[in-house]
Protein backbone atom coordinates (compact mmCIF):
# COMPACT_ATOMS: atom_id res chain seq x y z
CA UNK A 1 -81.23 -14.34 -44.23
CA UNK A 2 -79.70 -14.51 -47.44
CA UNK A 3 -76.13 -12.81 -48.43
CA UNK A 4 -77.04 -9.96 -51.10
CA UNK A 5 -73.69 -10.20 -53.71
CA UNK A 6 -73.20 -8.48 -56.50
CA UNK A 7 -70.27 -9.26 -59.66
CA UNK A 8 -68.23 -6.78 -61.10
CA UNK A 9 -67.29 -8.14 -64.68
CA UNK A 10 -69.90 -9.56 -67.33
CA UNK A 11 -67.10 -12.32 -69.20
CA UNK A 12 -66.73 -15.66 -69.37
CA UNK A 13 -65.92 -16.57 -65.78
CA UNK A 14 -68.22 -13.59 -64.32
CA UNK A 15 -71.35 -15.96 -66.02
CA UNK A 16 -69.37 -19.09 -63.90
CA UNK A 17 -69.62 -17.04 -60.90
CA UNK A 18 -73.32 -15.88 -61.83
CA UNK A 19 -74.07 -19.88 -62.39
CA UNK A 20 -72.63 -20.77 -59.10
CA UNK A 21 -74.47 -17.91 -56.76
CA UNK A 22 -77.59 -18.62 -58.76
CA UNK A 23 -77.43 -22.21 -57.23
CA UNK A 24 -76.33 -21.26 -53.87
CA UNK A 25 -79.75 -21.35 -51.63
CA UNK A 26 -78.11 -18.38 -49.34
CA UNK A 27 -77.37 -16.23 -51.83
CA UNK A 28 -79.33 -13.75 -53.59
CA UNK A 29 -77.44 -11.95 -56.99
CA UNK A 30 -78.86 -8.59 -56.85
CA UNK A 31 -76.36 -6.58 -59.43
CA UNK A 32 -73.89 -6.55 -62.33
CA UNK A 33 -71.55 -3.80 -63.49
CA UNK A 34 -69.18 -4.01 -66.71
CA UNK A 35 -68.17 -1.41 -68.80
CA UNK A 36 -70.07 -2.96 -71.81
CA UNK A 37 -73.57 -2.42 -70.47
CA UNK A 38 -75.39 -4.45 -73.24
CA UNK A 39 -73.50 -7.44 -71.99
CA UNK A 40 -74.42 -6.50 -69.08
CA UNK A 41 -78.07 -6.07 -69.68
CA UNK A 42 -77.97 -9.70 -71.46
CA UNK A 43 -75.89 -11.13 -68.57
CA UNK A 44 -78.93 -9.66 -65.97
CA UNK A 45 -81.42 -10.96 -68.16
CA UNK A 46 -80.03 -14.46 -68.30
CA UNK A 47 -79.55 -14.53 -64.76
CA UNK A 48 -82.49 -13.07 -63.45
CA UNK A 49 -80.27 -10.16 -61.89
CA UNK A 50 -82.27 -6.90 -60.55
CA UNK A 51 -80.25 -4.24 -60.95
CA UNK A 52 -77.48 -3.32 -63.84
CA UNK A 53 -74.39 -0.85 -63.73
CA UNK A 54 -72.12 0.56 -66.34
CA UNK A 55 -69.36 0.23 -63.59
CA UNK A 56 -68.12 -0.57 -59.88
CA UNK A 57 -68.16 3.27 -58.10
CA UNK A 58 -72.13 3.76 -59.77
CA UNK A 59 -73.03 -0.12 -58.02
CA UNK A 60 -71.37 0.66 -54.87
CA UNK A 61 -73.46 3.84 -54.37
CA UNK A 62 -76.31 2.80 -55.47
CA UNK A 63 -77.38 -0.61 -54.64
CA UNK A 64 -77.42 -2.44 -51.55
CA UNK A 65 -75.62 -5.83 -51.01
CA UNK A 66 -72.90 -7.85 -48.64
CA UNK A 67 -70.27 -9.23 -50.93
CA UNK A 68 -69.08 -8.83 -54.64
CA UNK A 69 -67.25 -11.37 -56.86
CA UNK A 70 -64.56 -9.16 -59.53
CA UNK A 71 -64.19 -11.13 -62.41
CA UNK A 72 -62.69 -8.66 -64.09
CA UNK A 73 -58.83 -8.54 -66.35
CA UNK A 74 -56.41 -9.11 -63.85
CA UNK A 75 -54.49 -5.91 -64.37
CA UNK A 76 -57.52 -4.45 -63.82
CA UNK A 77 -58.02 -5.11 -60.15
CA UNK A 78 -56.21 -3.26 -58.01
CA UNK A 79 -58.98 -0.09 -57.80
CA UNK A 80 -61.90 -1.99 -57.60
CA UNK A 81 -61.09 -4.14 -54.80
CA UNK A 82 -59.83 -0.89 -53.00
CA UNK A 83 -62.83 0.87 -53.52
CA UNK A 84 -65.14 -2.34 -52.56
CA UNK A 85 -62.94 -2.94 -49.04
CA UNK A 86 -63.40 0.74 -48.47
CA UNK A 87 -67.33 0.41 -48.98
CA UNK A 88 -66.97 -2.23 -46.21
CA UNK A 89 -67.90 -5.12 -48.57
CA UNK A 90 -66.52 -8.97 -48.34
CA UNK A 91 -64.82 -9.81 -51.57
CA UNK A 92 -64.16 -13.09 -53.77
CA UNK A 93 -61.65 -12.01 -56.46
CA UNK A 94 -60.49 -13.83 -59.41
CA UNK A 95 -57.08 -14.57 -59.67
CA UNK A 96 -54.58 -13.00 -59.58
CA UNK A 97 -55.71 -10.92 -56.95
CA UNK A 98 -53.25 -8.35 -58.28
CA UNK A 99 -50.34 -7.78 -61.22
CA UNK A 100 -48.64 -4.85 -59.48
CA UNK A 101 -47.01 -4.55 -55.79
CA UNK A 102 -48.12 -1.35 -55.73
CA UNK A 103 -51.83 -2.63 -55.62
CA UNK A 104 -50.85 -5.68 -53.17
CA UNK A 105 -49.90 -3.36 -50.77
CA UNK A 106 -52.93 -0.65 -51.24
CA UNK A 107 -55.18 -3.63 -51.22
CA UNK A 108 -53.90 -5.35 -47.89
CA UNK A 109 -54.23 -1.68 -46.22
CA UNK A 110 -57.80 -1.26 -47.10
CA UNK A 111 -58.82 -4.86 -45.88
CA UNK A 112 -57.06 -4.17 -42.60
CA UNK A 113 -58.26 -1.33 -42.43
CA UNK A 114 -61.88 -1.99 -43.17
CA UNK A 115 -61.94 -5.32 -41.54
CA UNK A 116 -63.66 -6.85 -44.73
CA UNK A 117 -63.05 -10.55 -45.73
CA UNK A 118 -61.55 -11.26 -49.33
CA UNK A 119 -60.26 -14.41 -50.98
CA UNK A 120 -58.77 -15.33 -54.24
CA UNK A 121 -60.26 -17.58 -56.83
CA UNK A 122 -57.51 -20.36 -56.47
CA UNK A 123 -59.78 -23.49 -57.56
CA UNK A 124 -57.38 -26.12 -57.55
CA UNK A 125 -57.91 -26.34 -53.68
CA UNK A 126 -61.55 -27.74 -54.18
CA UNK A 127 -60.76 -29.43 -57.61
CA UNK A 128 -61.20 -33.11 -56.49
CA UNK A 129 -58.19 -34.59 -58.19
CA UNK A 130 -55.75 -32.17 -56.58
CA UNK A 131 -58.11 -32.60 -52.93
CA UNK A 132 -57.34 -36.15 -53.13
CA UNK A 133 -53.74 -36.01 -53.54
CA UNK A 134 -53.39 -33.30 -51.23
CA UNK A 135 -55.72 -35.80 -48.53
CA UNK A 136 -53.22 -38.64 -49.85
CA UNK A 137 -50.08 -36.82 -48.68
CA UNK A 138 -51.47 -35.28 -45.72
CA UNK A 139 -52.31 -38.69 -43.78
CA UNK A 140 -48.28 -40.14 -45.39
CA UNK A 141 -49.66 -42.34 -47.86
CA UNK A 142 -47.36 -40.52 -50.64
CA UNK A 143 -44.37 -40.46 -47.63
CA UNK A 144 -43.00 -36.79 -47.81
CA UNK A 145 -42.66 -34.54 -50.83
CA UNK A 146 -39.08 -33.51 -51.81
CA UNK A 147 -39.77 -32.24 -55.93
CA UNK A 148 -42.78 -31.52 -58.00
CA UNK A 149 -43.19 -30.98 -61.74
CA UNK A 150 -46.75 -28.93 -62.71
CA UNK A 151 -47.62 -28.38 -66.82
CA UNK A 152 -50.18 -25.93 -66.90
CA UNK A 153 -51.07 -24.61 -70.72
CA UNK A 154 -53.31 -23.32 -72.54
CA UNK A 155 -54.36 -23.80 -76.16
CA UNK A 156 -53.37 -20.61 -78.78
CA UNK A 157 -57.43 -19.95 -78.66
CA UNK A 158 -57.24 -18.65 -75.34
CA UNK A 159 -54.63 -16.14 -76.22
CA UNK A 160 -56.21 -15.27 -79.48
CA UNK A 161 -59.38 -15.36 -79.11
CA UNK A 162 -60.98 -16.04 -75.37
CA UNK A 163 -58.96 -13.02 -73.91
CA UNK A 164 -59.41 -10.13 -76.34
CA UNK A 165 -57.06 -8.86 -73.01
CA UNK A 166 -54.26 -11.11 -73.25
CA UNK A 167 -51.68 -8.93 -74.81
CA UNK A 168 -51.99 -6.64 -71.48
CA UNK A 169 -51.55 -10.01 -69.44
CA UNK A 170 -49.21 -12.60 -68.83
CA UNK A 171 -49.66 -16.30 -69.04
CA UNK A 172 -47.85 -16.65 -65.32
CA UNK A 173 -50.59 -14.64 -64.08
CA UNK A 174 -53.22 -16.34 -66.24
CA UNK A 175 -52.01 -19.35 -64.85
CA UNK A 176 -49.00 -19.29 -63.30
CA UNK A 177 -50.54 -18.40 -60.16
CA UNK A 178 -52.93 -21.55 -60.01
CA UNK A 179 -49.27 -23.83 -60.32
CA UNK A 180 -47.44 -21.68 -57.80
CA UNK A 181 -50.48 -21.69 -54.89
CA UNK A 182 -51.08 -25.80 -56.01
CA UNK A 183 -47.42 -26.12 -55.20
CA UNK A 184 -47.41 -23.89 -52.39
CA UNK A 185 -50.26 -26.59 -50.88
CA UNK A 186 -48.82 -29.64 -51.43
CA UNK A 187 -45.53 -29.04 -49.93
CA UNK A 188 -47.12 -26.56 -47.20
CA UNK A 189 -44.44 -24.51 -47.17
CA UNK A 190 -43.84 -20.82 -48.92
CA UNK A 191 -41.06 -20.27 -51.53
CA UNK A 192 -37.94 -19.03 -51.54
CA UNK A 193 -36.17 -18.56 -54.62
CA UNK A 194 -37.85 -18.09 -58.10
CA UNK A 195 -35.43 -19.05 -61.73
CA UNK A 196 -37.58 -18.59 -64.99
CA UNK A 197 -36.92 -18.14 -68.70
CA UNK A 198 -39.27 -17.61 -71.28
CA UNK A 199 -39.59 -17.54 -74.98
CA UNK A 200 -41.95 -15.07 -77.12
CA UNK A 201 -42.70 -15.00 -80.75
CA UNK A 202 -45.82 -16.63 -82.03
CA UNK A 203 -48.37 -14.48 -80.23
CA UNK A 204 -46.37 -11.70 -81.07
CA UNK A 205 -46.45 -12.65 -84.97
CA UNK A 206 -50.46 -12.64 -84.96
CA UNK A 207 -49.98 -9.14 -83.19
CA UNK A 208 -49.95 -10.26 -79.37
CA UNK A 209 -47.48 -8.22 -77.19
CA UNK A 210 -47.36 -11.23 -74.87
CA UNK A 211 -44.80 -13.64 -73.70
CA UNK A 212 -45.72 -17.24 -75.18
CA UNK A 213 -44.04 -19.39 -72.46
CA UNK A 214 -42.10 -19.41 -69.05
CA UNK A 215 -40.18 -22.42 -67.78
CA UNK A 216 -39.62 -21.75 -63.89
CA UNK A 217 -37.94 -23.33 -61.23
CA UNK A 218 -39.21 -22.97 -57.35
CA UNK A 219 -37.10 -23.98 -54.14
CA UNK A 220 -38.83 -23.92 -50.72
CA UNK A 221 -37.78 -23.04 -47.66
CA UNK A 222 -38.14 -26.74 -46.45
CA UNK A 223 -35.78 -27.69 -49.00
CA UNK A 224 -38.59 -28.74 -52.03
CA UNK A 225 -37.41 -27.97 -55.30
CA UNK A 226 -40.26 -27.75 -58.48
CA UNK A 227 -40.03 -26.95 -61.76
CA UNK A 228 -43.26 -25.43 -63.52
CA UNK A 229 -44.77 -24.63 -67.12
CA UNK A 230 -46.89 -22.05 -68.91
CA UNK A 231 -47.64 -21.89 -71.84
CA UNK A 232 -50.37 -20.33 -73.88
CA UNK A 233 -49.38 -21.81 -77.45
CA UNK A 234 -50.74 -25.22 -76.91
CA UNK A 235 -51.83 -26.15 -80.28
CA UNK A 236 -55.47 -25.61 -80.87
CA UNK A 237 -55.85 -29.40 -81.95
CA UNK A 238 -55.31 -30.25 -78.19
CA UNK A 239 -59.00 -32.36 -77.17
CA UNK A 240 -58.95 -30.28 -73.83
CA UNK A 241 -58.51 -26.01 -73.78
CA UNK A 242 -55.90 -27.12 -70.60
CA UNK A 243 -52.69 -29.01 -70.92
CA UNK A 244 -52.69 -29.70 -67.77
């Protein structure tokens, strides 16, 4: 029998999500919330999706289904994946799964709690180029990992235009969080102490309350050291949205 799922979040990567489940021969995408219900409306049409909601609480009690995707703004996700563990539904959240530790906390009680499953859209785990160096260090071809250096930016676009959110974001949790879980992998070990700076100014010239860039250094517990960057000020002349 098919898994019924359902997306919380009409944008840009809720339509990736939509393209992915629509391919997926066990699943069947039965609804769509977003606050903007004419994108939503256009997002069901395009995807041949049943059933449209204006937002999460109105889908939850009135439709029927086994797991949801939230795609929404990360700041945004703390309530709706409470309110979907509570309804006793499996979860696939976009990253980061939250901005506050308030939320963190809230959220890991009401998984427990409802005994739902829910992972985090970290794709760098099933992005072949990082799969075959992680296969490539896992059977000691590489030898063992002591330092790492990860660039991960994004082009001013992104900031400016892509995210009409960004200003209430941060480009660490944009991104940062795919460089700190890649790292995190490769060395198999968790971190243990966290030095970053950061510079701000451009976005906040074209009216961006956002920081444009953190420089960070990680140390492991197993002794790994890394250094990683954010940016979202790449220039827009840059032939690929990631600097990666």
């Amino acid at each position: 029998m098919k898994k019924k799922v359902a997306i919380v979040g009409a944008g840009v990567w809720g339509r990736t999500h939509a393209f992915l489940y629509k391919e997926h021969p066990e699943v069947e995408l039965v609804g769509i919330c977003d606050q903007n219900v004419e994108r939503a409306e256009k997002f069901a049409d395009e995807f041949s999706i049943p059933r449209v909601f204006p937002d999460h609480r109105t889908m939850l009690n009135g439709l029927d289904f086994d797991a949801v995707s939230i795609v929404t703004p990360d700041f945004a996700h703390g309530e709706i994946v409470v309110d979907c563990a509570n309804a006793r539904k499996d979860i696939l959240i976009e990253k980061p799964i939250a901005t506050t530790r308030e939320d963190l906390i809230r959220i890991s009680e009401a998984v427990s709690e409802n005994n739902v499953r829910i992972m985090t859209d970290l794709h760098n785990r099933w992005s072949p180029p990082f799969a075959i160096a992680k296969q490539m260090l896992d059977d000691g071809e590489l030898g063992s990992p002591v330092s790492a250096y990860f660039r991960l930016n994004d082009v001013l676009w992104v900031a400016t235009d892509m995210l009409p959110w960004s200003s209430k974001s941060s480009i660490l949790w944009f991104l940062g969080s795919h460089s700190v879980d890649t790292l995190r992998w490769f060395f198999g070990e968790e971190i243990e102490t966290v030095y970053s700076v950061s510079s701000s100014g451009v976005l906040k010239n074209l009216g961006l309350d956002t920081t444009d860039i953190y420089q960070t250094i990680l140390t492991f517990r197993n002794g790994c050291i890394a250094s990683m960057e954010n940016s979202w000020i790449t220039p827009n002349t840059n032939p690929c949205v990631n600097d990666i």
